[in-house]
Protein backbone atom coordinates (compact mmCIF):
# COMPACT_ATOMS: atom_id res chain seq x y z
CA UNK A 1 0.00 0.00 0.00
CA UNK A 2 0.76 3.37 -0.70
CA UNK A 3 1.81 6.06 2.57
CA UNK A 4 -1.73 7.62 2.04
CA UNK A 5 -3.49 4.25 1.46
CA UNK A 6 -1.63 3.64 5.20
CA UNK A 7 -2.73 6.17 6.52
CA UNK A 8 -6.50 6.20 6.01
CA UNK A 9 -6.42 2.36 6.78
CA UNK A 10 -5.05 3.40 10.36
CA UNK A 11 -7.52 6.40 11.03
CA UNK A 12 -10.25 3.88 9.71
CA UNK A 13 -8.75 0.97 12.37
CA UNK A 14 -8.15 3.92 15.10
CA UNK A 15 -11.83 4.97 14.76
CA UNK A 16 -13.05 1.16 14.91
CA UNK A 17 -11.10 0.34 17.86
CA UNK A 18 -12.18 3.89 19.40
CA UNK A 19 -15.88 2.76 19.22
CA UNK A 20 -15.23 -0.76 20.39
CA UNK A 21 -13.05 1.22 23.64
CA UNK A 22 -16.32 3.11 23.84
CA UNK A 23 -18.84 0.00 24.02
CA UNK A 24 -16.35 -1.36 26.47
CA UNK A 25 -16.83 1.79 28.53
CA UNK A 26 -20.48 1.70 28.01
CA UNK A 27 -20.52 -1.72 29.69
CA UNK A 28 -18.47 -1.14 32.46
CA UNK A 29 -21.06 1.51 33.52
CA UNK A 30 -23.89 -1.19 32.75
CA UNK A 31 -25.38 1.18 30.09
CA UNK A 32 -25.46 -1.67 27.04
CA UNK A 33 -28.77 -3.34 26.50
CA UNK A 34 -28.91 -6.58 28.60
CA UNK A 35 -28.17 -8.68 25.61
CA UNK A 36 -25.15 -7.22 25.31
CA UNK A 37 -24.31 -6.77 28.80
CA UNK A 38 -25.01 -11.04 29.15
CA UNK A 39 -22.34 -11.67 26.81
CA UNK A 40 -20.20 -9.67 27.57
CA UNK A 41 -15.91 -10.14 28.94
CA UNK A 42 -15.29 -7.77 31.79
CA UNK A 43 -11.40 -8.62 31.14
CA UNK A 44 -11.71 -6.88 27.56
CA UNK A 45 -11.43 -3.50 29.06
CA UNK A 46 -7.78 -3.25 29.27
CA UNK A 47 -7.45 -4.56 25.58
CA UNK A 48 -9.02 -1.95 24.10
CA UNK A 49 -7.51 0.72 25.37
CA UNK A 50 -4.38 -1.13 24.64
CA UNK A 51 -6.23 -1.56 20.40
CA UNK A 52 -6.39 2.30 20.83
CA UNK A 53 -3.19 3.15 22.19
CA UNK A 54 -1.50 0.73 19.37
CA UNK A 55 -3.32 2.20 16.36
CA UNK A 56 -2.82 5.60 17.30
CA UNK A 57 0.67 4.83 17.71
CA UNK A 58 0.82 3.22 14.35
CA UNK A 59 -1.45 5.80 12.81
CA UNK A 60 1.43 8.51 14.31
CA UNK A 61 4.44 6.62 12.59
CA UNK A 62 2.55 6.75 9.59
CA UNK A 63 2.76 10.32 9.26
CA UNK A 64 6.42 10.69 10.75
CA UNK A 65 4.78 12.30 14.12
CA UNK A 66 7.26 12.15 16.98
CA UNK A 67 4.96 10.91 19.62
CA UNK A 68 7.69 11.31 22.66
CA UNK A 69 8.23 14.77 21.76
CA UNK A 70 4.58 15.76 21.22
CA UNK A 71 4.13 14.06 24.43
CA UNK A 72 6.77 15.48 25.98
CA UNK A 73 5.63 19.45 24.90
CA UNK A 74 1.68 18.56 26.05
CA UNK A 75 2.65 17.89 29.33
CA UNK A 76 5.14 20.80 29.94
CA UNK A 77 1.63 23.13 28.77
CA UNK A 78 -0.34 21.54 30.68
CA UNK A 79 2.04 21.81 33.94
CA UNK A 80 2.13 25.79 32.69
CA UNK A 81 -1.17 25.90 32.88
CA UNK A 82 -1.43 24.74 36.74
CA UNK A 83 1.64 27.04 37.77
């Protein structure tokens, strides 16, 4: 695939596993219908926030983004912020 072809399959895949994170959520605060709710694994939690965190990290290579650093500048403005 091509770097653009990449990159929309990973924001695709990021928004996927960003709705299953959110039915996951949606569970845990017993707000799925009750089918759902029956069948569902309380130990899938963790892995989707792990899908999320993987994607987006994918997603970020992709497109050359220097997640440490970006990480690294959001917290310093956010510690500005509560100075």
């Amino acid at each position: 695939p091509t770097q653009e072809e990449r990159i929309l399959t990973r924001t695709v895949k990021l928004t996927e596993e960003l709705g299953e994170l959110c039915n996951e959520v949606l569970a845990f605060n017993g707000d799925q219908r009750k089918e759902k709710l029956d069948n569902h694994d309380k130990n899938n939690l963790p892995n989707e926030f792990a899908d999320v965190i993987v994607t987006t990290l994918l997603l970020a290579k992709s497109m050359n983004v220097d997640v440490k650093e970006a990480l690294i500048k959001k917290i310093e403005k956010i510690n500005k912020r509560y100075e």
